[in-house]
C-alpha atoms as a PDB file:
ATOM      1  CA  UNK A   1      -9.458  13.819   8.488  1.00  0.00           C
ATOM      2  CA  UNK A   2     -11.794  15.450   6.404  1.00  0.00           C
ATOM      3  CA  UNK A   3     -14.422  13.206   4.592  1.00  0.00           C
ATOM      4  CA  UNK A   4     -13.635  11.614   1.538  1.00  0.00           C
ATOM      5  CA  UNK A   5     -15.751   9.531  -1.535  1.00  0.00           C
ATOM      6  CA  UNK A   6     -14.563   7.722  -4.494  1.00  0.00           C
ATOM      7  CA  UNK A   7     -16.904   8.369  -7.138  1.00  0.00           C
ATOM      8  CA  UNK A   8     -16.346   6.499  -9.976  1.00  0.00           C
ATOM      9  CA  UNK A   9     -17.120   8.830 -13.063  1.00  0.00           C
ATOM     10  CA  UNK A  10     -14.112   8.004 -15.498  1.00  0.00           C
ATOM     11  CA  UNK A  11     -12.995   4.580 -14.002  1.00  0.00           C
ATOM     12  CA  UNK A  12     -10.607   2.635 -15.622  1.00  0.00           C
ATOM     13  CA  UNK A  13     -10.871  -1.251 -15.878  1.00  0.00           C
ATOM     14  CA  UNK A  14      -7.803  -3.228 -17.427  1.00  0.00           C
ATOM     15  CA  UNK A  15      -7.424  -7.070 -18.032  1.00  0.00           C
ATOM     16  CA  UNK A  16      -4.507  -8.952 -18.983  1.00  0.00           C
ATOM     17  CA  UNK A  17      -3.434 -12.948 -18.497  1.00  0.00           C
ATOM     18  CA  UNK A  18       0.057 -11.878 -16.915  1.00  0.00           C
ATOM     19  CA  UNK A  19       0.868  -9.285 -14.305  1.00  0.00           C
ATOM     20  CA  UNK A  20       3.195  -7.465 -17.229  1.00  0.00           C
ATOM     21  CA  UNK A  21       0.406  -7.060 -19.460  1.00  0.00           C
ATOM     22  CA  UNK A  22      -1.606  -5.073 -17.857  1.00  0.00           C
ATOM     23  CA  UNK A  23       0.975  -1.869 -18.763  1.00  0.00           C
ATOM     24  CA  UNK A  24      -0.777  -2.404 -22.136  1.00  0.00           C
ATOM     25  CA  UNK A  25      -3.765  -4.413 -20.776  1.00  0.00           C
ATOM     26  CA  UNK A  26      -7.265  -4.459 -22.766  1.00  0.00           C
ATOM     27  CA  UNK A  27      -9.382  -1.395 -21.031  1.00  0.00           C
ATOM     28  CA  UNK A  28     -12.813  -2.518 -20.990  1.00  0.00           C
ATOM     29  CA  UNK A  29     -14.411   0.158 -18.759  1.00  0.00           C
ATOM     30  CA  UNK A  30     -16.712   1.196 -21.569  1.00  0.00           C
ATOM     31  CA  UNK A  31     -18.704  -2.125 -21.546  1.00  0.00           C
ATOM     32  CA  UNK A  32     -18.539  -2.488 -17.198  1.00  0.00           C
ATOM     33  CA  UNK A  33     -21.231  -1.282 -15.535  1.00  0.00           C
ATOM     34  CA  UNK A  34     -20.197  -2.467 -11.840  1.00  0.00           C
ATOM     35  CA  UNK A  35     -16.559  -3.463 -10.918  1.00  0.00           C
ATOM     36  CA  UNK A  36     -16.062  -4.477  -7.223  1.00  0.00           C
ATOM     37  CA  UNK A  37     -13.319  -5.683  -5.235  1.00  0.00           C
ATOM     38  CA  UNK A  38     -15.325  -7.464  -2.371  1.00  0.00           C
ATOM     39  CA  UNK A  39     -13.501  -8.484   0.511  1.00  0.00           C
ATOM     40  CA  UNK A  40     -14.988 -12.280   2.202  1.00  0.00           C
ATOM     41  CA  UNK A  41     -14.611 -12.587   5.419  1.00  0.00           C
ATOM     42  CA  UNK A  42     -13.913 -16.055   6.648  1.00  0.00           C
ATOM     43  CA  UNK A  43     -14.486 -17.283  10.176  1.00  0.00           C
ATOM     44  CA  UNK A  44     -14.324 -20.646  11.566  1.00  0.00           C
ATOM     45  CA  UNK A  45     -16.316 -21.654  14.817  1.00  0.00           C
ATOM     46  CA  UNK A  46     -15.017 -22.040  18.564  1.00  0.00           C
ATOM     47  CA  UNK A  47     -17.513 -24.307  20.367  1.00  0.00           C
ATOM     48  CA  UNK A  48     -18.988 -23.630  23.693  1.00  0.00           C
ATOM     49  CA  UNK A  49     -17.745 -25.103  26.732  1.00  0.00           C
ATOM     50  CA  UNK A  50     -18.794 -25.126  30.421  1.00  0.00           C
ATOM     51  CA  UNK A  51     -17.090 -21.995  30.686  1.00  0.00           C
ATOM     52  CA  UNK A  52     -18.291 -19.841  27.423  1.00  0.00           C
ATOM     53  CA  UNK A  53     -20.722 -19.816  24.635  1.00  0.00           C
ATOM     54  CA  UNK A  54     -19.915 -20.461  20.811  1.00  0.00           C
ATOM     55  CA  UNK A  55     -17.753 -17.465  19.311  1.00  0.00           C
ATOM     56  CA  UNK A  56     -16.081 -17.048  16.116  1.00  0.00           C
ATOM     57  CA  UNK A  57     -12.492 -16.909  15.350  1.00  0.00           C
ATOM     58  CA  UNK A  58     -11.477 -14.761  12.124  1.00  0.00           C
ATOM     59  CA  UNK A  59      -8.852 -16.446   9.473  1.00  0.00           C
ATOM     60  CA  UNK A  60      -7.856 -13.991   6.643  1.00  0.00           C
ATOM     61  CA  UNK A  61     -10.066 -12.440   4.705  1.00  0.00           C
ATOM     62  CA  UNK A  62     -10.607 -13.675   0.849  1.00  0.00           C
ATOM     63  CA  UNK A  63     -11.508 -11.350  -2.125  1.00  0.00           C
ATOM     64  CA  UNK A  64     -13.229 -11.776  -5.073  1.00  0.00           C
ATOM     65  CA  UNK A  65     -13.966  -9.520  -8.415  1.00  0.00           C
ATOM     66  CA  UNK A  66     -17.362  -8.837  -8.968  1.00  0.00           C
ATOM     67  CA  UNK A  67     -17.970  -7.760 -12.353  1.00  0.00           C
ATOM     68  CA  UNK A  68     -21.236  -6.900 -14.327  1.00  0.00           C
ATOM     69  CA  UNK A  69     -21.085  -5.683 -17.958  1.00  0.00           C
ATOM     70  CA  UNK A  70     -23.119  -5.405 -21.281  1.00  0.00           C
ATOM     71  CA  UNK A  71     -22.286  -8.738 -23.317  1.00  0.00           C
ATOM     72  CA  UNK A  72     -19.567  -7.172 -26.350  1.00  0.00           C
ATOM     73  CA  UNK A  73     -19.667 -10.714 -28.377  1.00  0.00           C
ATOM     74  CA  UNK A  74     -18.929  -8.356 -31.269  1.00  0.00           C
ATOM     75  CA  UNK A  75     -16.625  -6.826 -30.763  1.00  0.00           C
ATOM     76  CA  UNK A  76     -13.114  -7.741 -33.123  1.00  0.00           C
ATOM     77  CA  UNK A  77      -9.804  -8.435 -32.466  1.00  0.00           C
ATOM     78  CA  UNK A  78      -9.025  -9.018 -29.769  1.00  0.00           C
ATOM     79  CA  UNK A  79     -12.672  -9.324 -28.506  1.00  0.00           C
ATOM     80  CA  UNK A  80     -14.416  -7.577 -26.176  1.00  0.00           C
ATOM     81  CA  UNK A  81     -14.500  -8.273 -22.388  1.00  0.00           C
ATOM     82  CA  UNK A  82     -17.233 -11.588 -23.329  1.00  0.00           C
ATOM     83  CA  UNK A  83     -14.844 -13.392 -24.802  1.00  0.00           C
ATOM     84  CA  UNK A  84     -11.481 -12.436 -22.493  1.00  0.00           C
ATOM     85  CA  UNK A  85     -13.285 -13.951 -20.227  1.00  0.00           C
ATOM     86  CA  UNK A  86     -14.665 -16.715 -22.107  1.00  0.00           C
ATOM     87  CA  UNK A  87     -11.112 -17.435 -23.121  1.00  0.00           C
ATOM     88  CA  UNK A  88      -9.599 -17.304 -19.818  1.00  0.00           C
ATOM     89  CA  UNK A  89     -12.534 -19.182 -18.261  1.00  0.00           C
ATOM     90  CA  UNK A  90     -10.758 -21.039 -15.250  1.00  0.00           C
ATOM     91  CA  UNK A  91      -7.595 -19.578 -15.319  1.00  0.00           C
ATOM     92  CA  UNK A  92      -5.730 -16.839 -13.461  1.00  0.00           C
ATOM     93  CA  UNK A  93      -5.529 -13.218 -15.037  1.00  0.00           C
ATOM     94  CA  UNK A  94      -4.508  -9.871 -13.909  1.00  0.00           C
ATOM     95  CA  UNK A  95      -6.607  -7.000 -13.604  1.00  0.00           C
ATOM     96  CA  UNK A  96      -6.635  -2.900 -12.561  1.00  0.00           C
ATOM     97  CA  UNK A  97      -9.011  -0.770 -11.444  1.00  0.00           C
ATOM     98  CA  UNK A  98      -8.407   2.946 -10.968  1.00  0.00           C
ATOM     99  CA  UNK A  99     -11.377   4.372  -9.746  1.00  0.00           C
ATOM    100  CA  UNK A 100     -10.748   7.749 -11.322  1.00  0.00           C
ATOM    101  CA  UNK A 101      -9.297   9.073 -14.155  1.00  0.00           C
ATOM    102  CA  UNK A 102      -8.078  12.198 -12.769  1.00  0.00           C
ATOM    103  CA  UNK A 103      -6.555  10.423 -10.249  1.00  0.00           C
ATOM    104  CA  UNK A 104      -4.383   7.472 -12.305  1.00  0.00           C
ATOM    105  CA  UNK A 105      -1.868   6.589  -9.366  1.00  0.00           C
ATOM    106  CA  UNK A 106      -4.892   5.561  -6.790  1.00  0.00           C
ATOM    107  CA  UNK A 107      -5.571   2.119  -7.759  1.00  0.00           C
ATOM    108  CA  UNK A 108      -5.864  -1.597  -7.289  1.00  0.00           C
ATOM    109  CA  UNK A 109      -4.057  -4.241  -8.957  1.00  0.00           C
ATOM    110  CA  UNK A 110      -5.200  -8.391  -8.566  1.00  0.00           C
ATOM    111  CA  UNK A 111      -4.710 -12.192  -9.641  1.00  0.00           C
ATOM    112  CA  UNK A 112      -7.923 -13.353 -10.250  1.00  0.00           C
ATOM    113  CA  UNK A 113      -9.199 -17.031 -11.676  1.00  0.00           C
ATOM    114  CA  UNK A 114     -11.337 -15.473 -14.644  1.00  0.00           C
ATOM    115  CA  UNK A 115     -15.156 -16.916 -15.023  1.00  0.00           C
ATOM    116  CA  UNK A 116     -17.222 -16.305 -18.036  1.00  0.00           C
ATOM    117  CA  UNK A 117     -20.560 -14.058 -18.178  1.00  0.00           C
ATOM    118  CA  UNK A 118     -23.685 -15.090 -19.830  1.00  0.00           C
ATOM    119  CA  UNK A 119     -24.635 -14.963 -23.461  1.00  0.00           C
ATOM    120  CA  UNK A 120     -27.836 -13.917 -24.347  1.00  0.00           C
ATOM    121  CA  UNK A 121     -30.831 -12.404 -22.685  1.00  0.00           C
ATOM    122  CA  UNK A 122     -34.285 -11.287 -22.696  1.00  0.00           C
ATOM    123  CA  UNK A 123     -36.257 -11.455 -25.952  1.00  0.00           C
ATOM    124  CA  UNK A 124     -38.193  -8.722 -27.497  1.00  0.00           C
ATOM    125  CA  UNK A 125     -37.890  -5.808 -24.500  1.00  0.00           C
ATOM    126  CA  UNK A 126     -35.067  -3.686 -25.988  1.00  0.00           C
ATOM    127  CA  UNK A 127     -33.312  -4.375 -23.048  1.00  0.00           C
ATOM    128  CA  UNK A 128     -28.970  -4.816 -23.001  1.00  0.00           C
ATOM    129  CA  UNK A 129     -28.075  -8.117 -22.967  1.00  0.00           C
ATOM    130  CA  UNK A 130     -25.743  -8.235 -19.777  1.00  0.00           C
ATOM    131  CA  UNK A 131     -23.600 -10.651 -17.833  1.00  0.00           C
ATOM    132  CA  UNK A 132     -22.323 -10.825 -14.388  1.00  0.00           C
ATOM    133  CA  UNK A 133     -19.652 -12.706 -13.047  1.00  0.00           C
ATOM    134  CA  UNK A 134     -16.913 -13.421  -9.859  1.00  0.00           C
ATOM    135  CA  UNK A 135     -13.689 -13.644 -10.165  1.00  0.00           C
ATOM    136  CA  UNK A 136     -12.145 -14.936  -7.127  1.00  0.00           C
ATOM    137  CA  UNK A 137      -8.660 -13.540  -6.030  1.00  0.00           C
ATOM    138  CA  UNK A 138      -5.245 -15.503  -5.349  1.00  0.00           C
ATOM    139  CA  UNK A 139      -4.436 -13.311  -3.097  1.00  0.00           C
ATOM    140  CA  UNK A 140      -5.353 -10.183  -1.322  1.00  0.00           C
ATOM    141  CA  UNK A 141      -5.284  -7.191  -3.851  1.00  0.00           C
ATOM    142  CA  UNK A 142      -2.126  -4.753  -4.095  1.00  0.00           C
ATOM    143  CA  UNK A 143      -3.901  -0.952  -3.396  1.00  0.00           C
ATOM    144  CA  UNK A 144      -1.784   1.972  -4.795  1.00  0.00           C
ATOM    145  CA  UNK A 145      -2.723   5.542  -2.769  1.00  0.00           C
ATOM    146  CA  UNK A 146      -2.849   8.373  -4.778  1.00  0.00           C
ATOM    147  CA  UNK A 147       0.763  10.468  -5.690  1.00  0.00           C
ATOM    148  CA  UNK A 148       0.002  13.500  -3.492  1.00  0.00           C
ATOM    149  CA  UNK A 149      -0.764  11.320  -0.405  1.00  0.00           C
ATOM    150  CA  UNK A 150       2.467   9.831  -0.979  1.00  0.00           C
ATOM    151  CA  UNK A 151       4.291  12.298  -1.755  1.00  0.00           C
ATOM    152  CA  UNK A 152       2.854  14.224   1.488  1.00  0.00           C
ATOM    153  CA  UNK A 153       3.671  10.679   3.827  1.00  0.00           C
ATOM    154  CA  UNK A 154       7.642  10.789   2.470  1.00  0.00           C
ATOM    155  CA  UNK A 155       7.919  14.631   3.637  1.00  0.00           C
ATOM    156  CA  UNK A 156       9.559  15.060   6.722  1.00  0.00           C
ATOM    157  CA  UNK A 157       6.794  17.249   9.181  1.00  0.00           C
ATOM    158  CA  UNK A 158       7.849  20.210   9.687  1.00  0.00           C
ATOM    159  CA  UNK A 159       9.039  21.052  13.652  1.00  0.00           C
ATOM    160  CA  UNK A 160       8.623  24.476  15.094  1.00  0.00           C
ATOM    161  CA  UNK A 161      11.251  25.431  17.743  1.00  0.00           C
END
């Protein structure tokens, strides 16, 4: 397989509070400057005995969201990405990233518990005011591989006699 990147130069971010929503979810890619589906492994310990050392079992792995974006507090109906998640603070939503633009099928879809960002910032630098926050997922994310890969995988192969 050749090598591959994801290079996220037209990504598209969408939020919704139900799964449904998110055909006509709120895109808020234009205020995200970092969206990350981070896996978290978890591991619980095996003691040592006479016989072997300490080692580590792995349980399934947890995700989380991690978001970072310029604060939008201005933003009207129906608010920017601050106040979604200021809104939803504590309870599950729904969210898609596609990494790429040009390719809209590749994606990944979750059920996260929304958190708030921060409001506010530094005084009298000219910097953004930004927040960060982490969502943590229900459940393992759904990925969606891009249409051509599909498409390829449901071909039969071709057999030469």
């Amino acid at each position: 397989m050749p090598r591959t990147v994801i290079i996220l130069n037209q990504p598209i971010l969408k939020v919704a509070t139900t799964q449904a929503g998110l055909t006509t979810g709120q895109s808020v890619e234009c205020q995200v400057t970092s969206a990350v589906v981070t896996a978290q492994p978890q591991y619980q310990t095996i003691p040592a005995t006479g016989c072997a050392g300490a080692t580590q079992s792995p349980g399934l792995t947890g995700w989380q969201l991690d978001l970072a974006w310029l604060q939008d507090w201005g933003v009207a109906t129906p608010g920017g990405l601050s106040w979604f998640a200021m809104s939803n603070d504590g309870k599950p939503v729904w969210f898609e990233l596609t990494p790429n633009l040009a390719a809209p099928t590749q994606k990944v879809t979750g059920n996260a518990y929304c958190a708030a960002g921060s409001y506010g910032g530094t005084f009298g630098d000219g910097s953004p005011a930004a927040a960060t926050a982490t969502w943590p997922l229900l459940a393992a994310p759904v990925s969606t591989a891009p249409a051509a890969a599909e498409a390829a995988e449901a071909e039969p192969a071709e057999v030469s006699v």
